[in-house]
N, C-alpha and C. Protein backbone atom coordinates (compact mmCIF):
# COMPACT_ATOMS: atom_id res chain seq x y z
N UNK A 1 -48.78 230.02 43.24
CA UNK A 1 -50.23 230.12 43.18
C UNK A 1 -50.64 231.55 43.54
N UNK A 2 -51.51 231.97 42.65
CA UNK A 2 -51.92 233.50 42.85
C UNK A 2 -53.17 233.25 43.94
N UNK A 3 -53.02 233.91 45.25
CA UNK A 3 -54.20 233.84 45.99
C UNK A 3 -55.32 234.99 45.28
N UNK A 4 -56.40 234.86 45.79
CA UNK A 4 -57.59 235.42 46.25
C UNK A 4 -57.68 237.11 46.10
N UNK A 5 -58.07 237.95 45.92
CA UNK A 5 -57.79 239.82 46.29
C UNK A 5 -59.27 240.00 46.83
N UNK A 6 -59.27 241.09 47.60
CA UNK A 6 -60.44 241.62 47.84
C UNK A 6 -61.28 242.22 47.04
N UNK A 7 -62.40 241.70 47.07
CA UNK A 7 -63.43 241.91 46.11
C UNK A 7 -64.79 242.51 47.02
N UNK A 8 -65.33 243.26 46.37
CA UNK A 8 -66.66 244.05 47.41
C UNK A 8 -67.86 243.41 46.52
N UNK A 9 -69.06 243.71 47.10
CA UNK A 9 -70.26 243.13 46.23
C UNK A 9 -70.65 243.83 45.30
N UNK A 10 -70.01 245.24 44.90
CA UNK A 10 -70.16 246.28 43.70
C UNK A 10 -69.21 245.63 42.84
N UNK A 11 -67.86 245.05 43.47
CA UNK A 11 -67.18 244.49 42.49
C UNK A 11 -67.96 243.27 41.22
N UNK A 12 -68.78 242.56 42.22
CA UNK A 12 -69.69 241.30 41.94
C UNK A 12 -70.79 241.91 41.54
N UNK A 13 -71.10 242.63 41.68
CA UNK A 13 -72.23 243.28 40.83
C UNK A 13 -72.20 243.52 39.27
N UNK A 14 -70.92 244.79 38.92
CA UNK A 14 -70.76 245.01 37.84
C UNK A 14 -68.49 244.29 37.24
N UNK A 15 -68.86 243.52 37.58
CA UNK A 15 -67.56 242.79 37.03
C UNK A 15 -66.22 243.41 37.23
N UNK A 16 -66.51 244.24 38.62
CA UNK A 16 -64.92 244.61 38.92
C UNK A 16 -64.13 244.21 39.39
N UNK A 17 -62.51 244.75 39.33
CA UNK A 17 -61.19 243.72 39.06
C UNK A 17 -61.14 242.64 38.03
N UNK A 18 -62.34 242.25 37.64
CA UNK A 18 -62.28 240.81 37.05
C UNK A 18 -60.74 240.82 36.04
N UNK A 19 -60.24 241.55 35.52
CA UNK A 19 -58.72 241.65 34.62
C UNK A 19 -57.55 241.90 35.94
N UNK A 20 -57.99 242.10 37.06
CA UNK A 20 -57.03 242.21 38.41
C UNK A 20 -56.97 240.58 38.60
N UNK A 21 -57.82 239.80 38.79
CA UNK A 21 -57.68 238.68 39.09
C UNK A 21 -57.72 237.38 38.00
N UNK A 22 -58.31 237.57 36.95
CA UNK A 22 -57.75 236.60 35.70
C UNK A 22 -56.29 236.36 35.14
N UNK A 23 -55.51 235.59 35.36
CA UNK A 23 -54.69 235.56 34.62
C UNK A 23 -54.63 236.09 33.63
N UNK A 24 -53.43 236.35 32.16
CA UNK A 24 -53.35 236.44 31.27
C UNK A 24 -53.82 235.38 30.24
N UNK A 25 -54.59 235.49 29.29
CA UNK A 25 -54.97 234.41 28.86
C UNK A 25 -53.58 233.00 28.08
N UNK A 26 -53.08 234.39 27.44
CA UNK A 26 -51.66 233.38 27.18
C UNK A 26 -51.04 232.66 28.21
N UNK A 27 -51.05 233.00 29.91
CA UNK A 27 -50.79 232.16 30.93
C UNK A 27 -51.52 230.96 31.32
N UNK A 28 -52.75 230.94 30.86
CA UNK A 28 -53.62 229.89 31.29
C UNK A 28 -53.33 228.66 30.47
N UNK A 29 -53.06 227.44 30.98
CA UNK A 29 -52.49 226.17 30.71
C UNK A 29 -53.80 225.80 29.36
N UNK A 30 -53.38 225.21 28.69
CA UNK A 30 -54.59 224.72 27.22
C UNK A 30 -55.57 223.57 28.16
N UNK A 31 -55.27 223.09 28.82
CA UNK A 31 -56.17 222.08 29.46
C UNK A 31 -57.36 222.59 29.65
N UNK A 32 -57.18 223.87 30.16
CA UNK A 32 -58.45 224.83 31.12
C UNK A 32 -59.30 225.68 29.74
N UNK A 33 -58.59 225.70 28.15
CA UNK A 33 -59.24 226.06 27.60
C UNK A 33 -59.89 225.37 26.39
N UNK A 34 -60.07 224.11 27.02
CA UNK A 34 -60.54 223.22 26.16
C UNK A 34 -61.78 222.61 27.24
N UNK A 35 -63.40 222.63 26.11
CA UNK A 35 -64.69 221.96 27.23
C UNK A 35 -63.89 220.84 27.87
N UNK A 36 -65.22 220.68 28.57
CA UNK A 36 -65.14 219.31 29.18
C UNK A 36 -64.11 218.87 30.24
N UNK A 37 -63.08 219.06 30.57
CA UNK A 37 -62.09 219.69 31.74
C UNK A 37 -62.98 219.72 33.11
N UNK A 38 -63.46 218.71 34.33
CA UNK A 38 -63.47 218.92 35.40
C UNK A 38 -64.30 220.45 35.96
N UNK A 39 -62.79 221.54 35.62
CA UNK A 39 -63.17 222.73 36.34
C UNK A 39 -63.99 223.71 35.27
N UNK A 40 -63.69 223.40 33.96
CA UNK A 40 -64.19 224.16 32.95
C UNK A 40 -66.25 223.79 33.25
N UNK A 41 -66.02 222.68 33.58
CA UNK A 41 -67.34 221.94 33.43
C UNK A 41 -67.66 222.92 34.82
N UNK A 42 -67.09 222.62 36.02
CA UNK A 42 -67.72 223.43 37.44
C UNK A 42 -67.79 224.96 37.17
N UNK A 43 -66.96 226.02 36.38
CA UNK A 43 -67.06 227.22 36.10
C UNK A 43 -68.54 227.41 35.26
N UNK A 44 -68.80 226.80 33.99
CA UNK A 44 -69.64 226.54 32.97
C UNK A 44 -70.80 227.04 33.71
N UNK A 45 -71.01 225.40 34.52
CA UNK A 45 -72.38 225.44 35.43
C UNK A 45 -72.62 226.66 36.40
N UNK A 46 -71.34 227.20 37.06
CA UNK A 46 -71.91 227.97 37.79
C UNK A 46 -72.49 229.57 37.00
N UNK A 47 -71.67 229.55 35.68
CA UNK A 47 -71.96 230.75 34.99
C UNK A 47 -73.25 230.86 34.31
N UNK A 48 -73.77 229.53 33.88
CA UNK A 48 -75.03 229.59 33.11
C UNK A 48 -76.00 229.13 34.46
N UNK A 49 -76.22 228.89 35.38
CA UNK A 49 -76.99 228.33 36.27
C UNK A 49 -76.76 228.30 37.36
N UNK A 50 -75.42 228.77 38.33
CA UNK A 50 -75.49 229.31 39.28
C UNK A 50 -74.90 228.69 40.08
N UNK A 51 -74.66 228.79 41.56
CA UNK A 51 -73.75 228.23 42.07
C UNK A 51 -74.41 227.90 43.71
N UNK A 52 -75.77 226.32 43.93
CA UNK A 52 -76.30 226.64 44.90
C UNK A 52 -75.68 225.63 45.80
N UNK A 53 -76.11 225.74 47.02
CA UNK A 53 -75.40 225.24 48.68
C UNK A 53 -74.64 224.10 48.46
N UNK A 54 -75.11 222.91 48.00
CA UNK A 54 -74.63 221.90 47.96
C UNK A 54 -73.54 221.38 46.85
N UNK A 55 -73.44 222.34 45.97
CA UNK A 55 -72.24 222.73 45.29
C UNK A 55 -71.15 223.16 45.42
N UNK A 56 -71.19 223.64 46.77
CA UNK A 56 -69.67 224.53 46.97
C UNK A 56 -68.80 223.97 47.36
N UNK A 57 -67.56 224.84 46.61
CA UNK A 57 -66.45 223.78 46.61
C UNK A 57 -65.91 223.77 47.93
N UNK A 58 -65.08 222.98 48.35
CA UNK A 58 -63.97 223.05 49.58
C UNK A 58 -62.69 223.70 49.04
N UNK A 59 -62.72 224.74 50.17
CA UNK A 59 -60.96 226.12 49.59
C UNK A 59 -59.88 224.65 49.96
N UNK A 60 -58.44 224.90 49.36
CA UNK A 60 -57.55 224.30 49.49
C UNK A 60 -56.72 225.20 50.88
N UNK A 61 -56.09 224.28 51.25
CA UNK A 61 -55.07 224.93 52.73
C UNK A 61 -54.87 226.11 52.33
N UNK A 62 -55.17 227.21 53.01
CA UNK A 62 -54.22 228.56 52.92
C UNK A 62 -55.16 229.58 52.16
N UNK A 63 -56.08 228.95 51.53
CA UNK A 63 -57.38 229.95 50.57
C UNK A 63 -58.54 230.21 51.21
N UNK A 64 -59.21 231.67 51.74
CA UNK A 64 -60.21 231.74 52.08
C UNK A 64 -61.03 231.61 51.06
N UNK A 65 -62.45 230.66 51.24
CA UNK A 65 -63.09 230.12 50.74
C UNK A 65 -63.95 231.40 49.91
N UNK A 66 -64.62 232.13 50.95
CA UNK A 66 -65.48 233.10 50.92
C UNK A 66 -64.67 234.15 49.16
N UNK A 67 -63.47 234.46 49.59
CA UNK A 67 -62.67 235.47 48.92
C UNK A 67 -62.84 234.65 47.41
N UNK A 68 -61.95 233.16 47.93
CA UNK A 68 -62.21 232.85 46.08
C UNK A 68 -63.28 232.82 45.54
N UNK A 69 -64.59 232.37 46.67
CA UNK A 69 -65.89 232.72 45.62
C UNK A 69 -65.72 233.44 44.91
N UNK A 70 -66.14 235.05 45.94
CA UNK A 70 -66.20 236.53 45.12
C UNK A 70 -65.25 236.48 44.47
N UNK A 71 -64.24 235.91 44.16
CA UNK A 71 -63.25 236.38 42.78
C UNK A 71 -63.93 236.08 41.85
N UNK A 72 -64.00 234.43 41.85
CA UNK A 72 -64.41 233.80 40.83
C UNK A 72 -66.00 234.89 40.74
N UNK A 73 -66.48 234.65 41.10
CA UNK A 73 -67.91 235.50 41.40
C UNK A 73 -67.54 236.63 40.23
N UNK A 74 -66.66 237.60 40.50
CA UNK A 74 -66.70 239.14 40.00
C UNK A 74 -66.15 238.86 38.03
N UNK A 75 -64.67 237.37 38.35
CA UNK A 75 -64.83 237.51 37.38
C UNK A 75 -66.19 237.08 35.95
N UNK A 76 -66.88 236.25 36.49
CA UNK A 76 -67.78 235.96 35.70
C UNK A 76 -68.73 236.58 35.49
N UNK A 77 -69.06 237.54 36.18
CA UNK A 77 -69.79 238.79 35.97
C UNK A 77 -69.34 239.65 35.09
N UNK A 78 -68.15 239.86 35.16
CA UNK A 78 -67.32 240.97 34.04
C UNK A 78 -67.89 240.42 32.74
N UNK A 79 -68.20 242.20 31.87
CA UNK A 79 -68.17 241.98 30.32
C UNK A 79 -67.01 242.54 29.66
N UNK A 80 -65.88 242.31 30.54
CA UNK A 80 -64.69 242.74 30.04
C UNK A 80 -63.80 242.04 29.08
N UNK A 81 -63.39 240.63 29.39
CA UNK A 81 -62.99 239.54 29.06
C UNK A 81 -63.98 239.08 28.41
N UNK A 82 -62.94 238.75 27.12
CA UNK A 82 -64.08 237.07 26.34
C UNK A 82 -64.43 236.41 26.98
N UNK A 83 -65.68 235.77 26.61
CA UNK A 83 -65.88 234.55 27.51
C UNK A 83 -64.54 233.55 27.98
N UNK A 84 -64.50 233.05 26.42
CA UNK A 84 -63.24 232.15 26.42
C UNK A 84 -62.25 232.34 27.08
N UNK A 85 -61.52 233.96 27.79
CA UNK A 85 -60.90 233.84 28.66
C UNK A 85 -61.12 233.83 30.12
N UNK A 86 -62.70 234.33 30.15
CA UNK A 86 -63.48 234.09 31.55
C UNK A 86 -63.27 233.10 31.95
N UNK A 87 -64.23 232.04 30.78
CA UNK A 87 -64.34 230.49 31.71
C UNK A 87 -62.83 229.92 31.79
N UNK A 88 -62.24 230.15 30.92
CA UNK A 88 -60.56 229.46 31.00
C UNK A 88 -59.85 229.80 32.49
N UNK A 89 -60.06 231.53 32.41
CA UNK A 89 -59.39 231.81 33.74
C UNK A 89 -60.02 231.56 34.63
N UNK A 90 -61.33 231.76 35.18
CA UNK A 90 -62.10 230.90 36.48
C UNK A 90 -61.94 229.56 36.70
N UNK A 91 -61.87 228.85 35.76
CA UNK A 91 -61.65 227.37 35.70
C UNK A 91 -60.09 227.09 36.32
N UNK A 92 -59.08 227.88 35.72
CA UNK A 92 -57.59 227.95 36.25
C UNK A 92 -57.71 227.78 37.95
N UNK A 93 -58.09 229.08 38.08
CA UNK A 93 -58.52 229.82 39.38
C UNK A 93 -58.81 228.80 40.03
N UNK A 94 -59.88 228.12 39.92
CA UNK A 94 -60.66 227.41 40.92
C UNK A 94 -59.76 226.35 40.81
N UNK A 95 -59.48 225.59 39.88
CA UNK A 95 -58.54 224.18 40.18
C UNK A 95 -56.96 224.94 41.12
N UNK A 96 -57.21 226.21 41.34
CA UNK A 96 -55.87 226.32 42.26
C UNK A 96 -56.68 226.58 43.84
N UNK A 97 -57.75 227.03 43.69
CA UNK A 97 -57.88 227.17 44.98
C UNK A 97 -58.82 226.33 45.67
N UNK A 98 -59.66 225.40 44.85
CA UNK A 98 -60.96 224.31 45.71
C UNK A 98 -60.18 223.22 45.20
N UNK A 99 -60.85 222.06 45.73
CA UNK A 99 -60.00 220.72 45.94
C UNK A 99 -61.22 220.22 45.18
């Protein structure tokens, strides 16, 4: 499992690291790049509409919570990546690190 990297709020601002912390898209399992998928569905929502209090996920043992936000956070901000590998790889991401 790939943990978490440090991410700053300039990172989350303008989509940096986001290709530091996405997988390769050819690495990402087909589950995660097909709708409707659980996490595809929790990435989706938070990308088109946001991600408020009573939504947040619980980190899994060993993942700071805060960190995977801002990952996930920076990558969905990035206009670096296709979408399709955004939401695929955030969706990955998060089914490894929230429960």
């Amino acid at each position: 499992m790939q943990l978490p990297i440090e991410v700053t709020p300039v990172d989350i601002a303008f989509g940096g690291k986001a290709m530091q912390i996405l997988p390769a898209y050819k690495d990402i399992p087909e589950e995660f790049k097909r709708s409707g998928s659980k996490w595809e569905k929790f990435v989706s929502k938070w990308f088109y509409e946001g991600l408020h209090e009573n939504n947040y996920p619980t980190a899994r043992d060993g993942v700071n919570l805060s960190q995977a936000m801002m990952n996930i956070q920076a990558c969905l901000a990035s206009y670096e990546p296709k979408h399709e590998h955004k939401i695929a790889g955030a969706a990955y991401l998060a089914s490894q690190w929230f429960e």
